[in-house]
N, C-alpha and C. Protein backbone atom coordinates (compact mmCIF):
# COMPACT_ATOMS: atom_id res chain seq x y z
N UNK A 1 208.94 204.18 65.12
CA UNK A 1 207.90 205.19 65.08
C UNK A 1 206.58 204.52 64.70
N UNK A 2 205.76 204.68 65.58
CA UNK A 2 204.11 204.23 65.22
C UNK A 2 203.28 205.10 64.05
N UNK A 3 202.83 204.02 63.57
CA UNK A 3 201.53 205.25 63.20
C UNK A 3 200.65 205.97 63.74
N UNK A 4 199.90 207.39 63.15
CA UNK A 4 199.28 207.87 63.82
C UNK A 4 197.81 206.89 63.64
N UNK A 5 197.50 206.13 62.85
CA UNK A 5 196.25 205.48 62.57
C UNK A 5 196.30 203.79 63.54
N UNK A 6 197.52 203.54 64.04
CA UNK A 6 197.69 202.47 64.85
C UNK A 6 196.34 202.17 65.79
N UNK A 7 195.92 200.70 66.08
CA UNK A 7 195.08 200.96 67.03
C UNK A 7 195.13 201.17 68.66
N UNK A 8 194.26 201.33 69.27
CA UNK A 8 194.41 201.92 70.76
C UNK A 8 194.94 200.20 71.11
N UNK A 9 195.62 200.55 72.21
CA UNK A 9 195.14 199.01 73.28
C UNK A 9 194.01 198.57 73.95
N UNK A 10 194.20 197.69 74.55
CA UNK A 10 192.58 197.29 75.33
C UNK A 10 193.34 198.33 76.57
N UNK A 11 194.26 198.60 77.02
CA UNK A 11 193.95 199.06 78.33
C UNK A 11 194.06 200.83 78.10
N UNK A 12 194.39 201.26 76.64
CA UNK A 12 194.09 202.56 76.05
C UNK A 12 192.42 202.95 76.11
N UNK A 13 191.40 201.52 75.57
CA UNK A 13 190.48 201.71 75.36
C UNK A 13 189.44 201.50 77.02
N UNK A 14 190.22 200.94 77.80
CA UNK A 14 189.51 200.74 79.27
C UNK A 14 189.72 202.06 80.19
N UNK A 15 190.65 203.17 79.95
CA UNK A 15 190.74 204.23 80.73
C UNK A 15 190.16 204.86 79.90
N UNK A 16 189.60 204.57 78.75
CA UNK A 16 189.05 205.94 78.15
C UNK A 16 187.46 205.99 78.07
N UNK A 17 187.00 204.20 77.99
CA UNK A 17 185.76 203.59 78.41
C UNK A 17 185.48 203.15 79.16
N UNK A 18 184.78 203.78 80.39
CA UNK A 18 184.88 202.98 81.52
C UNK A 18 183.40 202.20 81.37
N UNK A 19 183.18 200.81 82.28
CA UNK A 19 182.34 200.08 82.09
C UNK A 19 180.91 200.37 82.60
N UNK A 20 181.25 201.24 83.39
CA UNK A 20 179.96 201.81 84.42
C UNK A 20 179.74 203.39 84.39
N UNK A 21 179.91 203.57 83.35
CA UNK A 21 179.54 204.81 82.60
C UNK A 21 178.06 205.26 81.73
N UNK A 22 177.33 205.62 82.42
CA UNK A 22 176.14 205.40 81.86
C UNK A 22 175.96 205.79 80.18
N UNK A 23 176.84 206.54 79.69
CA UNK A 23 176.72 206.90 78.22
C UNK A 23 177.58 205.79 77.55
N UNK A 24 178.43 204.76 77.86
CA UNK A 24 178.89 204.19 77.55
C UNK A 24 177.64 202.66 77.25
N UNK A 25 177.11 202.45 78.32
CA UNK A 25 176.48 201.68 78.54
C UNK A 25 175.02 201.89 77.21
N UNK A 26 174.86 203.16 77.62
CA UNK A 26 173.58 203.49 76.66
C UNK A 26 174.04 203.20 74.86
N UNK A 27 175.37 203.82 74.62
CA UNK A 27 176.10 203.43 73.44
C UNK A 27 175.79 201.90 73.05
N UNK A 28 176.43 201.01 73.83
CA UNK A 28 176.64 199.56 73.59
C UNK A 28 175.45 199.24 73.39
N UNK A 29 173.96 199.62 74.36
CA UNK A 29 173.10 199.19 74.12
C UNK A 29 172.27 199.30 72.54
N UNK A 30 172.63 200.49 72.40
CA UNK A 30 172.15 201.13 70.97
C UNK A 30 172.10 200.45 69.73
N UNK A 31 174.34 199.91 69.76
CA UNK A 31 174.99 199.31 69.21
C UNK A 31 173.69 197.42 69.03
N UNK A 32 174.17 197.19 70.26
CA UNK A 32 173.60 195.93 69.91
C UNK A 32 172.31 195.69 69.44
N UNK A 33 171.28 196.77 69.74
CA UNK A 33 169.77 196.80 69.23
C UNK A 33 169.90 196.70 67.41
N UNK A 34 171.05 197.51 66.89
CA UNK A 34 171.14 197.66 65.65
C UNK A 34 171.61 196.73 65.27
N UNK A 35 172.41 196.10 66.02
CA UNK A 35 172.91 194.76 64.94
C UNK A 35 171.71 193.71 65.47
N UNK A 36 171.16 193.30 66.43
CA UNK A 36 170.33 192.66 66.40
C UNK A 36 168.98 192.81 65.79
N UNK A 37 168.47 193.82 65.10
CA UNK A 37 167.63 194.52 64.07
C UNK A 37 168.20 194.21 62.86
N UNK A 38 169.33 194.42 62.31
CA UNK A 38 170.38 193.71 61.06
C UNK A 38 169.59 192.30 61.28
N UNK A 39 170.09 191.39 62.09
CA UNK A 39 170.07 190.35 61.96
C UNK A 39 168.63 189.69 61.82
N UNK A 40 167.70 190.47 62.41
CA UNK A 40 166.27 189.82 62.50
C UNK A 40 165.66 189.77 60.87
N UNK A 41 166.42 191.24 60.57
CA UNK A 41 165.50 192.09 58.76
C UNK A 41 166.44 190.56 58.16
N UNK A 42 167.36 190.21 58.17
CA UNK A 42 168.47 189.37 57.24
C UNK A 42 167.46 187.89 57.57
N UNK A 43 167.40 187.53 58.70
CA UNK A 43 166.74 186.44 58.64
C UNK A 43 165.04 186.28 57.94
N UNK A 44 164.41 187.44 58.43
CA UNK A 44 162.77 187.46 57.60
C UNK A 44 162.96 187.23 56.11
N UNK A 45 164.05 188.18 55.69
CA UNK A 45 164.65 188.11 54.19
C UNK A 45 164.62 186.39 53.57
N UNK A 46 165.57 186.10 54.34
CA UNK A 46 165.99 184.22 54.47
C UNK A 46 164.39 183.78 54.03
N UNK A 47 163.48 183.76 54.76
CA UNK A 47 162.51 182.77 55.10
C UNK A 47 161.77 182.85 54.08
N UNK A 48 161.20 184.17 53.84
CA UNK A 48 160.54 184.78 52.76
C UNK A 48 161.11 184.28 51.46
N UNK A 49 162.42 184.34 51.27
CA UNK A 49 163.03 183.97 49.75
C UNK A 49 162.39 182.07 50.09
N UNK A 50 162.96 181.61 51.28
CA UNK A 50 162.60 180.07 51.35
C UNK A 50 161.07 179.60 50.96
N UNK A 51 159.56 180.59 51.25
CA UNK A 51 158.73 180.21 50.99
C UNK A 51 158.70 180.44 50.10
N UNK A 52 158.80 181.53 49.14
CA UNK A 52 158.91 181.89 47.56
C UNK A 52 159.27 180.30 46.93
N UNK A 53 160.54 179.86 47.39
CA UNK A 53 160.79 178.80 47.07
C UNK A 53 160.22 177.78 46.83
N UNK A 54 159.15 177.25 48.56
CA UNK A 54 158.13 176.34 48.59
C UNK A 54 157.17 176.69 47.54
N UNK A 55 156.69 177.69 47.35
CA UNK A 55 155.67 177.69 46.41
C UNK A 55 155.65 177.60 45.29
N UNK A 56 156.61 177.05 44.52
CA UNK A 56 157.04 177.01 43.26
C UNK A 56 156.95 175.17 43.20
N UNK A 57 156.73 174.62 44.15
CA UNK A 57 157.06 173.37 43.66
C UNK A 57 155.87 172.89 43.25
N UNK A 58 155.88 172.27 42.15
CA UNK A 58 155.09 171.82 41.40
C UNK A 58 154.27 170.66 42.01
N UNK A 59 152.88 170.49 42.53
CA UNK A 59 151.95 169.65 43.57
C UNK A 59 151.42 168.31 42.58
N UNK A 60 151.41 168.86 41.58
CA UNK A 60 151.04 167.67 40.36
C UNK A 60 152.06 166.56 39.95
N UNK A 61 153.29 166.88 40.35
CA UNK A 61 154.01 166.28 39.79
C UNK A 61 154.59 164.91 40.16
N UNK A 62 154.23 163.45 39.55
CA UNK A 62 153.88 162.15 39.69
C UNK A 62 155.27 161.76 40.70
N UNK A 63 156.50 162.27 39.98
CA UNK A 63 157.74 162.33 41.25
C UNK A 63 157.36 162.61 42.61
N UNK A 64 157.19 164.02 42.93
CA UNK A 64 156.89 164.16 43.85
C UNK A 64 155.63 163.31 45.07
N UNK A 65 154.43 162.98 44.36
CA UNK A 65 154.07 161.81 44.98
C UNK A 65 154.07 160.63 45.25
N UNK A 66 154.99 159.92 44.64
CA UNK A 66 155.97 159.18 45.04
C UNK A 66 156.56 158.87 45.78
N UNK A 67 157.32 159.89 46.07
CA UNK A 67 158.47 160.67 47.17
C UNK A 67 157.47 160.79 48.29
N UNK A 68 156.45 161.66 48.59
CA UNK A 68 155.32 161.77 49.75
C UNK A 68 154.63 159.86 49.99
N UNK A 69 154.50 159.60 48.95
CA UNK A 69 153.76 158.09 49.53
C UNK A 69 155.03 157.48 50.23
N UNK A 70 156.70 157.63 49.78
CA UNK A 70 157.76 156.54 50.42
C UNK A 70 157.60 156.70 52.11
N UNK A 71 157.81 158.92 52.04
CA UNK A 71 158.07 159.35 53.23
C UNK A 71 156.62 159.09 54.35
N UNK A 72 155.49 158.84 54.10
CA UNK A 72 154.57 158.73 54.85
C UNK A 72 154.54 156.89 55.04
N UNK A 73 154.71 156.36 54.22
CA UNK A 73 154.85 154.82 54.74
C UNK A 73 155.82 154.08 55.49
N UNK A 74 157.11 154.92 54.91
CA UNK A 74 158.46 154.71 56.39
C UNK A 74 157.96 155.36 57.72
N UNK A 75 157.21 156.34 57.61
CA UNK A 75 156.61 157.19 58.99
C UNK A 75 156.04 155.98 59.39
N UNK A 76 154.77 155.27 58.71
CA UNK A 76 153.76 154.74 59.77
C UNK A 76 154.15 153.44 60.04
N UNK A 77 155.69 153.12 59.33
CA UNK A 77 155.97 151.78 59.89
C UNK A 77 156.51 152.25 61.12
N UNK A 78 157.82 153.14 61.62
CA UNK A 78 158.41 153.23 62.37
C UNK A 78 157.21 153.55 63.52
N UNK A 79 156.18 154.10 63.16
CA UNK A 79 155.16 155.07 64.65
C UNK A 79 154.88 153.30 64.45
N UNK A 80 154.24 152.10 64.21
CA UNK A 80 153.69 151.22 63.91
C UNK A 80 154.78 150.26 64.95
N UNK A 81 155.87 150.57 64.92
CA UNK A 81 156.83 149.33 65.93
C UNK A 81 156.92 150.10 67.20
N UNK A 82 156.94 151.26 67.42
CA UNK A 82 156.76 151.96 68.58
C UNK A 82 155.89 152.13 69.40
């Protein structure tokens, strides 16, 4: 005996959704606008926390220029043999 909460099959769910069904079609489209709207708000979120981030780093700090003089002098050797 199945459950009544069991899921459909794919070929339960293909006679009952057909592919060229214009309300079907309009559905899916809906569907994917919303998750691709999810995903855009989730990523701005991302970037925004990332510059929050950048801006916290401290510009004075003798480490850090250091670190900028290594990375700009390995730059102009390598552009320099090329």
């Amino acid at each position: 005996m199945q459950a009544a909460s069991a899921e459909p099959s794919k070929a339960e769910l293909e006679a009952e959704f057909r592919a060229d069904d214009p309300a079907v079609a309009h559905a899916a489209t809906k569907i994917q606008a919303s998750f691709r709207g999810h995903q855009v708000r989730k990523q701005t979120e991302k970037d925004k926390q990332d510059k929050e981030d950048i801006e916290k780093i401290d510009l004075s700090d003798p480490e850090l220029n250091k670190a900028a003089n290594k990375i700009q002098a390995s730059f102009r050797t390598r552009k320099d043999n090329n």
